[in-house]
C-alpha atoms as a PDB file:
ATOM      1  CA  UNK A   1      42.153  15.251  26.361  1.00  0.00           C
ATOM      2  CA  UNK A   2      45.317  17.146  25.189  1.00  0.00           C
ATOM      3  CA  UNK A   3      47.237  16.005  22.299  1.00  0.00           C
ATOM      4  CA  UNK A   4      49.866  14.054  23.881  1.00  0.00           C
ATOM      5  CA  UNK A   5      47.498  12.035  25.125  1.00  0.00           C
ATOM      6  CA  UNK A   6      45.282  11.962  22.283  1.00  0.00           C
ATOM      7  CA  UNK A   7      48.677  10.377  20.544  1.00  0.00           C
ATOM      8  CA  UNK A   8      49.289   7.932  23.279  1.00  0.00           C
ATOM      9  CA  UNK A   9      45.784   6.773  22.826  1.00  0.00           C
ATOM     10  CA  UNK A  10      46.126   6.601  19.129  1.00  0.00           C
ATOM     11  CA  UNK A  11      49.615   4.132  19.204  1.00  0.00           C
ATOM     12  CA  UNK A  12      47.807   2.129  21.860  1.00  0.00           C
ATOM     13  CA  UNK A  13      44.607   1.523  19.511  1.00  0.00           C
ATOM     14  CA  UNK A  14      47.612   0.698  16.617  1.00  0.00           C
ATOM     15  CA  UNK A  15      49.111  -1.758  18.608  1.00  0.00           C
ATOM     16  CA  UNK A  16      45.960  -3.114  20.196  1.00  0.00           C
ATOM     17  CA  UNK A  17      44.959  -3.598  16.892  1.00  0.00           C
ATOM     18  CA  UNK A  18      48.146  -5.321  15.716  1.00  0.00           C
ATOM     19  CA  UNK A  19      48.104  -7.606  18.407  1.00  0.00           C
ATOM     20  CA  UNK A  20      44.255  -8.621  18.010  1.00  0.00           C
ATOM     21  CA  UNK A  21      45.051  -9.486  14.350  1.00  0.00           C
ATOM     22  CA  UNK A  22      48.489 -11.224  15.497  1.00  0.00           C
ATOM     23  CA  UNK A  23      46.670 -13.172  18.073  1.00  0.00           C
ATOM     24  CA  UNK A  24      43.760 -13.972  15.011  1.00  0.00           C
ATOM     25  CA  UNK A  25      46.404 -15.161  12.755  1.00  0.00           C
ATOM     26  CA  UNK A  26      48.352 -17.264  15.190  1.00  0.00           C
ATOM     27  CA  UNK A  27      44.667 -19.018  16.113  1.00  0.00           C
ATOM     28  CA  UNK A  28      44.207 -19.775  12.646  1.00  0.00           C
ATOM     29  CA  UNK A  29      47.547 -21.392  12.344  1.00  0.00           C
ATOM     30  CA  UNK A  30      47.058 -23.306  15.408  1.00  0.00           C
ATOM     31  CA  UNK A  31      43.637 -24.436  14.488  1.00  0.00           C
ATOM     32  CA  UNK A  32      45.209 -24.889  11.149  1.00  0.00           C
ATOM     33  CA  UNK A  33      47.664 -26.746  12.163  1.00  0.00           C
ATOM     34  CA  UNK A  34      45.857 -29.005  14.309  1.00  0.00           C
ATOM     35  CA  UNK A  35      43.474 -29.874  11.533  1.00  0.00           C
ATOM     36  CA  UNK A  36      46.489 -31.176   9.816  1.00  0.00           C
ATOM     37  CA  UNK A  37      47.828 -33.007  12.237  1.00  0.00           C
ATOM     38  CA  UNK A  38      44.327 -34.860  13.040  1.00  0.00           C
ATOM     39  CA  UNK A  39      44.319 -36.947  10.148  1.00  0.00           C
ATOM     40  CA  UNK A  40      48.120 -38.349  10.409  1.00  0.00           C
ATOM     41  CA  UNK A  41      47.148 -39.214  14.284  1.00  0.00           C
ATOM     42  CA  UNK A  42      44.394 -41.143  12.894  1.00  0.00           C
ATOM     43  CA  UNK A  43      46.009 -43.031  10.313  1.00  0.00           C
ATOM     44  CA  UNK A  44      48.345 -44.191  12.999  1.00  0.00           C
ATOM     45  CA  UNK A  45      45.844 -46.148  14.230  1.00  0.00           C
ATOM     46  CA  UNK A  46      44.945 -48.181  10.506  1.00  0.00           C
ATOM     47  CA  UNK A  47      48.421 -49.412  10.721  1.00  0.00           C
ATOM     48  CA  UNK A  48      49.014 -52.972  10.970  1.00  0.00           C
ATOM     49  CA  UNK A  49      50.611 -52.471  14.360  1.00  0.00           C
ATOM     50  CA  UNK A  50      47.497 -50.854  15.861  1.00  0.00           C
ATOM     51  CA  UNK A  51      45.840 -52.743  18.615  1.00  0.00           C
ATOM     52  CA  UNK A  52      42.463 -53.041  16.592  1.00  0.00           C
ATOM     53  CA  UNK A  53      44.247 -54.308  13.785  1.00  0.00           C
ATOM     54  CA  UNK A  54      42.147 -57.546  14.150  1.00  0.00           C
ATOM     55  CA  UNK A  55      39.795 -59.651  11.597  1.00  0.00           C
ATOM     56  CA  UNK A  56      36.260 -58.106  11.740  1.00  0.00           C
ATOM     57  CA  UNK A  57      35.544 -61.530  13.485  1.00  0.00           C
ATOM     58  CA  UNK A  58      38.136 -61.016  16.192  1.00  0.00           C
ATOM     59  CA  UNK A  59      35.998 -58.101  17.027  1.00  0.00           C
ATOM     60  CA  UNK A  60      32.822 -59.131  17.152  1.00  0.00           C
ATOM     61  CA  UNK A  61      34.383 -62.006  19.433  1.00  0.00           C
ATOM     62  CA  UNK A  62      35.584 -59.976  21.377  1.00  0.00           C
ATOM     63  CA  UNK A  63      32.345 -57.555  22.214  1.00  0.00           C
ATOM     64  CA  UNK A  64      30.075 -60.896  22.474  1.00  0.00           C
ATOM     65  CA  UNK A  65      32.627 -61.938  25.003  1.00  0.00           C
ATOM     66  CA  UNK A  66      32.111 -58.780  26.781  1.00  0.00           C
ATOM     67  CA  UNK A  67      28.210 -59.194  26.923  1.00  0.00           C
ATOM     68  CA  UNK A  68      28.336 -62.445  28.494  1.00  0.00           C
ATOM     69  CA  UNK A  69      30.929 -61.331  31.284  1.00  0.00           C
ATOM     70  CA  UNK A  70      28.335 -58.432  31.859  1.00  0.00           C
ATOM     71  CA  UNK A  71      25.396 -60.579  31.414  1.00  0.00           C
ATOM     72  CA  UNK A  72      26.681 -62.657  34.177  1.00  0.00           C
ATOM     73  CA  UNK A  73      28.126 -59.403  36.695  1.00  0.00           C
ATOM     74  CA  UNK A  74      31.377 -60.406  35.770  1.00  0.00           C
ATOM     75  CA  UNK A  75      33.078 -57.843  34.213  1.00  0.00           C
ATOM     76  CA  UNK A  76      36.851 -57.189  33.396  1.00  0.00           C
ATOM     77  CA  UNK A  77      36.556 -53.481  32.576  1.00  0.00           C
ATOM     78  CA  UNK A  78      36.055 -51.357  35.990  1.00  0.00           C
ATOM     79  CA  UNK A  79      39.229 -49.244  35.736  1.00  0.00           C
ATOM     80  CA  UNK A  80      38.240 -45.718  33.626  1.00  0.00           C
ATOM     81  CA  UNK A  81      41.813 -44.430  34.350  1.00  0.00           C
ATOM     82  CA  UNK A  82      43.916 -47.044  33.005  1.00  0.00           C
ATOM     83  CA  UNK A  83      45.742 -46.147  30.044  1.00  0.00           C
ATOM     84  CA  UNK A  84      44.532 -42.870  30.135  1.00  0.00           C
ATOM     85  CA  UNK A  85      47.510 -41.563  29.391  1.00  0.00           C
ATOM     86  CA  UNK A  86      48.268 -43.479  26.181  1.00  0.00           C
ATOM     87  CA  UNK A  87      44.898 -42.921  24.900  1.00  0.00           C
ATOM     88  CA  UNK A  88      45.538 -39.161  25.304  1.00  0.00           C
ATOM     89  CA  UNK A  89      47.645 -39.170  21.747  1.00  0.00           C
ATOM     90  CA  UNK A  90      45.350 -41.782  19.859  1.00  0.00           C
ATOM     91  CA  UNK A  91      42.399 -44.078  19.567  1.00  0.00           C
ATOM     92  CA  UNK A  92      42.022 -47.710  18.274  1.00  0.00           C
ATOM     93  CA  UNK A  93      38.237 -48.922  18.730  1.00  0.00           C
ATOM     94  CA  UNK A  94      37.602 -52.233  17.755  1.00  0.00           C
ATOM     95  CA  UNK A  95      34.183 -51.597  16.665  1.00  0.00           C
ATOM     96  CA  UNK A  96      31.352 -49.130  15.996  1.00  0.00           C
ATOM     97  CA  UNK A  97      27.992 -49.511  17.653  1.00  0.00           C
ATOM     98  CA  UNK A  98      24.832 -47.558  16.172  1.00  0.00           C
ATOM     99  CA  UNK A  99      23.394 -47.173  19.556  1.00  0.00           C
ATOM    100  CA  UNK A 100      19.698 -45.650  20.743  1.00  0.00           C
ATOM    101  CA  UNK A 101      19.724 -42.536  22.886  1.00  0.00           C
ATOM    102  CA  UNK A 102      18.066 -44.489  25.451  1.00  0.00           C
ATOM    103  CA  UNK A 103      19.428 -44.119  28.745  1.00  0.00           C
ATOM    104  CA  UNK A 104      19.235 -47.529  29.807  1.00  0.00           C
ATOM    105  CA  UNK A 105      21.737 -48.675  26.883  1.00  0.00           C
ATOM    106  CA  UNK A 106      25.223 -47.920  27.327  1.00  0.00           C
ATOM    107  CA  UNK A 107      27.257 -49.710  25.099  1.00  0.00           C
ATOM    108  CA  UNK A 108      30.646 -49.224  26.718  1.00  0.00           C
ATOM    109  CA  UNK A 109      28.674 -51.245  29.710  1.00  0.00           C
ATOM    110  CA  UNK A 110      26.888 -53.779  27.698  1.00  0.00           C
ATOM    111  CA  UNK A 111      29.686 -54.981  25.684  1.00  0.00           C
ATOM    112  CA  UNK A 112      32.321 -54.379  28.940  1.00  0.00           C
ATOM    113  CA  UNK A 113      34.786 -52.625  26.947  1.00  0.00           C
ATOM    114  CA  UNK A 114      36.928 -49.788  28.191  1.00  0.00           C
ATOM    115  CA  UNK A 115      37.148 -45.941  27.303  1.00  0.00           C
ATOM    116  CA  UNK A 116      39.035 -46.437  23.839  1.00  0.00           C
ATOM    117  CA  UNK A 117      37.851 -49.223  22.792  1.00  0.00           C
ATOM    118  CA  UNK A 118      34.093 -48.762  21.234  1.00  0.00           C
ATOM    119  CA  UNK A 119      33.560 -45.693  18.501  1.00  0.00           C
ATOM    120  CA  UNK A 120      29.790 -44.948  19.155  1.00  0.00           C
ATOM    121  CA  UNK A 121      27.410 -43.271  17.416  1.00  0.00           C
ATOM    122  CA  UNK A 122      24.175 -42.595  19.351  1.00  0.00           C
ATOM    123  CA  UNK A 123      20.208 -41.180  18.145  1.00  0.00           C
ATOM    124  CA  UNK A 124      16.862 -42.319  19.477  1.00  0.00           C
ATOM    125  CA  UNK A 125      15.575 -45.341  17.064  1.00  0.00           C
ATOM    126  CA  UNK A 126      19.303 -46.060  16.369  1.00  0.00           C
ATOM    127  CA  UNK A 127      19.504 -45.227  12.847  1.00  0.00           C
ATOM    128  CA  UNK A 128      22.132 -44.011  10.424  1.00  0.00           C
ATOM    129  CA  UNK A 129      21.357 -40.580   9.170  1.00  0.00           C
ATOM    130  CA  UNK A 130      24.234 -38.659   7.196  1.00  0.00           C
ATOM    131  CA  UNK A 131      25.629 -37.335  10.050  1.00  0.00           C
ATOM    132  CA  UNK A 132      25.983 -41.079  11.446  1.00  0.00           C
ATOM    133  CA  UNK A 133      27.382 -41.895   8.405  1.00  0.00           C
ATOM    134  CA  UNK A 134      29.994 -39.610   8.093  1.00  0.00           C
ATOM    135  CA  UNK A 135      30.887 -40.658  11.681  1.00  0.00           C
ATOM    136  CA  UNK A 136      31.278 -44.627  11.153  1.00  0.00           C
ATOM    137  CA  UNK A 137      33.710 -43.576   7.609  1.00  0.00           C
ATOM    138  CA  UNK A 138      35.523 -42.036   9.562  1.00  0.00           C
ATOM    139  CA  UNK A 139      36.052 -44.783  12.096  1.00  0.00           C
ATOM    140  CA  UNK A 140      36.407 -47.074   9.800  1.00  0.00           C
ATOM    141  CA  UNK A 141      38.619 -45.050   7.186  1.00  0.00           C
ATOM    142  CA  UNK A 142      41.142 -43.115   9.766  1.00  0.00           C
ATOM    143  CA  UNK A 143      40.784 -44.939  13.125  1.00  0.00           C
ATOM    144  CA  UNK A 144      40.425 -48.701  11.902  1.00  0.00           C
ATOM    145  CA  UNK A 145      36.901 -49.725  13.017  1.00  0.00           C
ATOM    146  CA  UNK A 146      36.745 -53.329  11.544  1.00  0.00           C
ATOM    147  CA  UNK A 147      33.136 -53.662  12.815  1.00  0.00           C
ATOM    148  CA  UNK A 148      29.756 -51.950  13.175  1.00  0.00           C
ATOM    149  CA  UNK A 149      26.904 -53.271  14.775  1.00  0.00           C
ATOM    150  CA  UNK A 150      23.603 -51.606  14.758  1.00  0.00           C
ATOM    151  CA  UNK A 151      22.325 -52.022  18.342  1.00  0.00           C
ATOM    152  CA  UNK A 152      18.378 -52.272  19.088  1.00  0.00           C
ATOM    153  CA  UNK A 153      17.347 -52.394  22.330  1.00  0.00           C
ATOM    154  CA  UNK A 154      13.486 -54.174  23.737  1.00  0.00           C
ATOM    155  CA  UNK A 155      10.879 -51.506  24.565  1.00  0.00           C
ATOM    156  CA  UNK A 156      12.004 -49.162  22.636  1.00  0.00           C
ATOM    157  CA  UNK A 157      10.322 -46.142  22.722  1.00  0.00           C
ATOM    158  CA  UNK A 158      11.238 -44.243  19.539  1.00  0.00           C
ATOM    159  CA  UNK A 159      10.049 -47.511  17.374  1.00  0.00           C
ATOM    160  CA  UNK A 160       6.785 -47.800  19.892  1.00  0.00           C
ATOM    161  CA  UNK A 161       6.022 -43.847  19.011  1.00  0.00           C
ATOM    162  CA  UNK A 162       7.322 -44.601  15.032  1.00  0.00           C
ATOM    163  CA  UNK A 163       4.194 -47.478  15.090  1.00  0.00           C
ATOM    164  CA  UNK A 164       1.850 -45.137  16.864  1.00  0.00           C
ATOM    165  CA  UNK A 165       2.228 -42.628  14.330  1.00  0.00           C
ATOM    166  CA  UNK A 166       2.917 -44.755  11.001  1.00  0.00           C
ATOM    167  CA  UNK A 167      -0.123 -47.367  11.801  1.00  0.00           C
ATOM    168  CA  UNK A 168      -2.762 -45.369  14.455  1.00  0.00           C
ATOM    169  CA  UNK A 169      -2.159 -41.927  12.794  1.00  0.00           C
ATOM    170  CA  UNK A 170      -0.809 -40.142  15.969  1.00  0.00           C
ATOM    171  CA  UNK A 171       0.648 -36.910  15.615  1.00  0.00           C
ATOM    172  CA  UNK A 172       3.984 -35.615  17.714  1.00  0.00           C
ATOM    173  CA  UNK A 173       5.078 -32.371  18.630  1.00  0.00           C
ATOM    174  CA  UNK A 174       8.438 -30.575  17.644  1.00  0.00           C
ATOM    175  CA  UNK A 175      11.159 -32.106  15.216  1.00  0.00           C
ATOM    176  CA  UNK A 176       9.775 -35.674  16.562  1.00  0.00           C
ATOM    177  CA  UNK A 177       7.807 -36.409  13.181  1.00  0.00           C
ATOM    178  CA  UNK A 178      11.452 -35.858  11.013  1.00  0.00           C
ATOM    179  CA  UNK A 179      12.323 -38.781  13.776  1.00  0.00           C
ATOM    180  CA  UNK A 180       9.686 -40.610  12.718  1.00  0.00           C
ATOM    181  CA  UNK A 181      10.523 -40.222   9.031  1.00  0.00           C
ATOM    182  CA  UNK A 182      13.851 -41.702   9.350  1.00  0.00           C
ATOM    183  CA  UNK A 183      12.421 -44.601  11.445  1.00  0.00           C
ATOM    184  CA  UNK A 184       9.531 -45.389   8.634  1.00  0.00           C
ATOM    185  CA  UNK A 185      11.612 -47.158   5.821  1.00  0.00           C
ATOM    186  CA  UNK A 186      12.764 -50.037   8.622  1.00  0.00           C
ATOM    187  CA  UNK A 187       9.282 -50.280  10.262  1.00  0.00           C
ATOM    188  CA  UNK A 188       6.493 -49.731   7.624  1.00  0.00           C
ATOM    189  CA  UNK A 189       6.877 -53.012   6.305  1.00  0.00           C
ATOM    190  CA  UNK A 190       7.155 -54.666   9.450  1.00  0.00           C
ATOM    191  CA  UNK A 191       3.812 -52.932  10.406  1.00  0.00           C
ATOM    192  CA  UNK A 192       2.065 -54.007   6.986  1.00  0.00           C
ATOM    193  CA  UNK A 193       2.741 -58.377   7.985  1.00  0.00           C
ATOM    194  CA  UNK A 194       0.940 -57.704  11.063  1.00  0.00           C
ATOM    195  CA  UNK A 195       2.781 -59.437  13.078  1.00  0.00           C
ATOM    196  CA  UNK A 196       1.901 -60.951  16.577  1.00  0.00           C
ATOM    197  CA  UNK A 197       4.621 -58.803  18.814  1.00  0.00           C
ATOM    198  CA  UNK A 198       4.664 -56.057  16.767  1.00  0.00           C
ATOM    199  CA  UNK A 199       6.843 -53.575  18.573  1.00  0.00           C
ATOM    200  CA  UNK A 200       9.650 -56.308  19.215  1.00  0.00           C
ATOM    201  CA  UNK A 201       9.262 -57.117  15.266  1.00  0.00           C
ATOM    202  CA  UNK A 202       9.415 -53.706  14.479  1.00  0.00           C
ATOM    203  CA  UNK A 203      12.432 -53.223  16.515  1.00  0.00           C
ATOM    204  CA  UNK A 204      14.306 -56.138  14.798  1.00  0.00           C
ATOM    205  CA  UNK A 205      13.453 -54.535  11.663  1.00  0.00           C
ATOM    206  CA  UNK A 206      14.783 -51.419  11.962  1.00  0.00           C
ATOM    207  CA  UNK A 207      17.991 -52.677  12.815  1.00  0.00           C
ATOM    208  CA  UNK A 208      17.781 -55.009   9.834  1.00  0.00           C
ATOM    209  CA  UNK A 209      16.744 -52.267   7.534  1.00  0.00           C
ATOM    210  CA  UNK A 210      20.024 -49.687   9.005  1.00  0.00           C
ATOM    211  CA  UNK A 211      22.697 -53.057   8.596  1.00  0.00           C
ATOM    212  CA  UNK A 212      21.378 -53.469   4.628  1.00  0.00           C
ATOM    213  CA  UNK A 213      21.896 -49.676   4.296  1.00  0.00           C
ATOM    214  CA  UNK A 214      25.036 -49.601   5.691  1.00  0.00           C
ATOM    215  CA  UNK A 215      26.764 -52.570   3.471  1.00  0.00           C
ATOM    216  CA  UNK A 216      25.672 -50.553   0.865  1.00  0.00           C
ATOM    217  CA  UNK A 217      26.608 -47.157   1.759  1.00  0.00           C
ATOM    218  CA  UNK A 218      29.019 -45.815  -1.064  1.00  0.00           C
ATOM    219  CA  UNK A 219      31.745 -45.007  -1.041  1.00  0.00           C
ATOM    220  CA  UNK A 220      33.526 -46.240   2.193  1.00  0.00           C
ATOM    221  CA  UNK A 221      31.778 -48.690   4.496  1.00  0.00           C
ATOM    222  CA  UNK A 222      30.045 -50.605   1.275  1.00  0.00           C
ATOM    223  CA  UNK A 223      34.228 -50.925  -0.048  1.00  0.00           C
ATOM    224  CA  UNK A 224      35.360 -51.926   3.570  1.00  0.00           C
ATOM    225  CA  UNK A 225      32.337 -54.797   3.375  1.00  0.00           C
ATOM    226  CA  UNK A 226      33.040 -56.086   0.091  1.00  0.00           C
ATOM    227  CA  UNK A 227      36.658 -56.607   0.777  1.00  0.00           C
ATOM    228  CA  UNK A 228      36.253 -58.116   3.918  1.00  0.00           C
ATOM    229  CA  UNK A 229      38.208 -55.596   5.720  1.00  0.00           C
ATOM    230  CA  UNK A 230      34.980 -54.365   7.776  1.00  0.00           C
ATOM    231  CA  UNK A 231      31.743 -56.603   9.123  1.00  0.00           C
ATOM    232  CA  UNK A 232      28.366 -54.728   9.796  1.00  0.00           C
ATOM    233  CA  UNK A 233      25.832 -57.064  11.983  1.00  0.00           C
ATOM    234  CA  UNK A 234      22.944 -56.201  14.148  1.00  0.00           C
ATOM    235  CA  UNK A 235      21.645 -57.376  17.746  1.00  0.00           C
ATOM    236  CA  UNK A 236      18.567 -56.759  19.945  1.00  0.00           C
ATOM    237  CA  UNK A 237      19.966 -55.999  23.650  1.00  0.00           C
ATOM    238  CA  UNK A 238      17.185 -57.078  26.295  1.00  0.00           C
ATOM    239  CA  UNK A 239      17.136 -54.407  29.226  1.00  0.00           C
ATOM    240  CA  UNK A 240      15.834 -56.996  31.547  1.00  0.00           C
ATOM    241  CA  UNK A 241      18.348 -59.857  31.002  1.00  0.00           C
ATOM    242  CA  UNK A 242      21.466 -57.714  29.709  1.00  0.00           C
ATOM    243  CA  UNK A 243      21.916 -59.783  27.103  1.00  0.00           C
ATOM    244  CA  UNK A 244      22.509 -59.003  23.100  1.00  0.00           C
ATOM    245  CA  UNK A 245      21.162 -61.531  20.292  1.00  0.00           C
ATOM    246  CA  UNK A 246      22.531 -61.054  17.470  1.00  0.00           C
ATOM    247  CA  UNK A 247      19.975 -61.056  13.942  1.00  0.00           C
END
């Protein structure tokens, strides 16, 4: 290589280089700038304009509603890809379902509500863990959530393998044991009163034992509660009958 083009290769490295850190810097104002932006777009939707700017009871209402028309293979929401467009800028849920990874609960489907419409949090045994948490203040602090339901499900089989370890001493492979340590405050005590159907009791308890800590979890959702700007309930939906009872 001669020294001309040892030069040339020199200035192209330089401006190579500038450009990779312009290109950095105008990322990190774009990401920056997004991340600014996020939280005014979310506020929008707390307004008391917003379509989910409803009494907590409006909203649970509403979702029962929903149940029965899909209980019954009636249901209003078929349509995925209208109002797409006006959902592109903003979201307004009406409520926040704590749902089980299980495949065979969708709660979009359950409660017939439309893309938009449900903020949902999902993890097999359908309990809150901080992550969860941090996910339902922010629906209900920035997007408006007036209500959270914890959703259980029959035959569940996180709570069946929470009993088999917690009362027959079963051991489980992988992370599934830190599963079954988040599951053990809401099912332990079922376990201990023996009761006759003790799966479908433990399920009901868990989702008893995940509303109680979510009225009090400080500092958002328990403030929300006690001013009556946010309800938190639970239900058992039955696979077999599509139906959701509430507790």
């Amino acid at each position: 290589m001669n020294d001309t083009e040892s030069g040339m290769c020199g200035q192209c490295d330089q401006v190579s280089q500038r450009l990779s850190r312009r290109r950095a810097l105008g990322a990190s104002l774009a990401f920056a700038g997004a991340a600014s932006l996020t939280p005014w777009r979310a506020r929008a939707a707390v307004g008391p304009g917003a379509p989910n700017a409803i009494p907590p009871a409006a909203a649970l209402a509403r979702i029962i509603e929903g149940n029965i028309r899909y209980a019954a293979n009636a249901p209003m929401n078929c349509d995925g890809s209208a109002g797409r467009a006006e959902r592109a800028d903003a979201q307004y849920p009406i409520a926040a379902i704590v749902s089980c990874a299980d495949s065979r609960v969708t709660p979009e489907r359950i409660f017939d509500q439309g893309p938009g419409q449900l903020f949902v949090t999902r993890v097999a045994g359908n309990f809150v863990d901080p992550g969860g948490l941090a996910s339902l203040e922010y629906g209900v602090k920035y997007l408006g959530v007036k209500l959270i339901v914890v959703l259980g499900h029959s035959n569940c089989g996180a709570i069946a393998a929470a009993i088999k370890v917690l009362k027959d001493g079963a051991s489980l492979p992988g992370h599934l044991p830190a599963l079954v340590a988040d599951l053990k405050p809401g099912v332990q005590p079922v376990i201990d009163h023996k009761p006759k159907d003790l799966l479908a009791e433990a399920i009901r308890g868990n989702v008893r034992y995940n509303v109680a800590q979510l009225q009090a979890a400080q500092p958002i959702v328990a403030a929300s509660v006690a001013s009556g700007a946010v309800k938190v309930v639970g239900g058992v939906y039955d696979i077999a009958s599509g139906k959701v009872a509430l507790l």
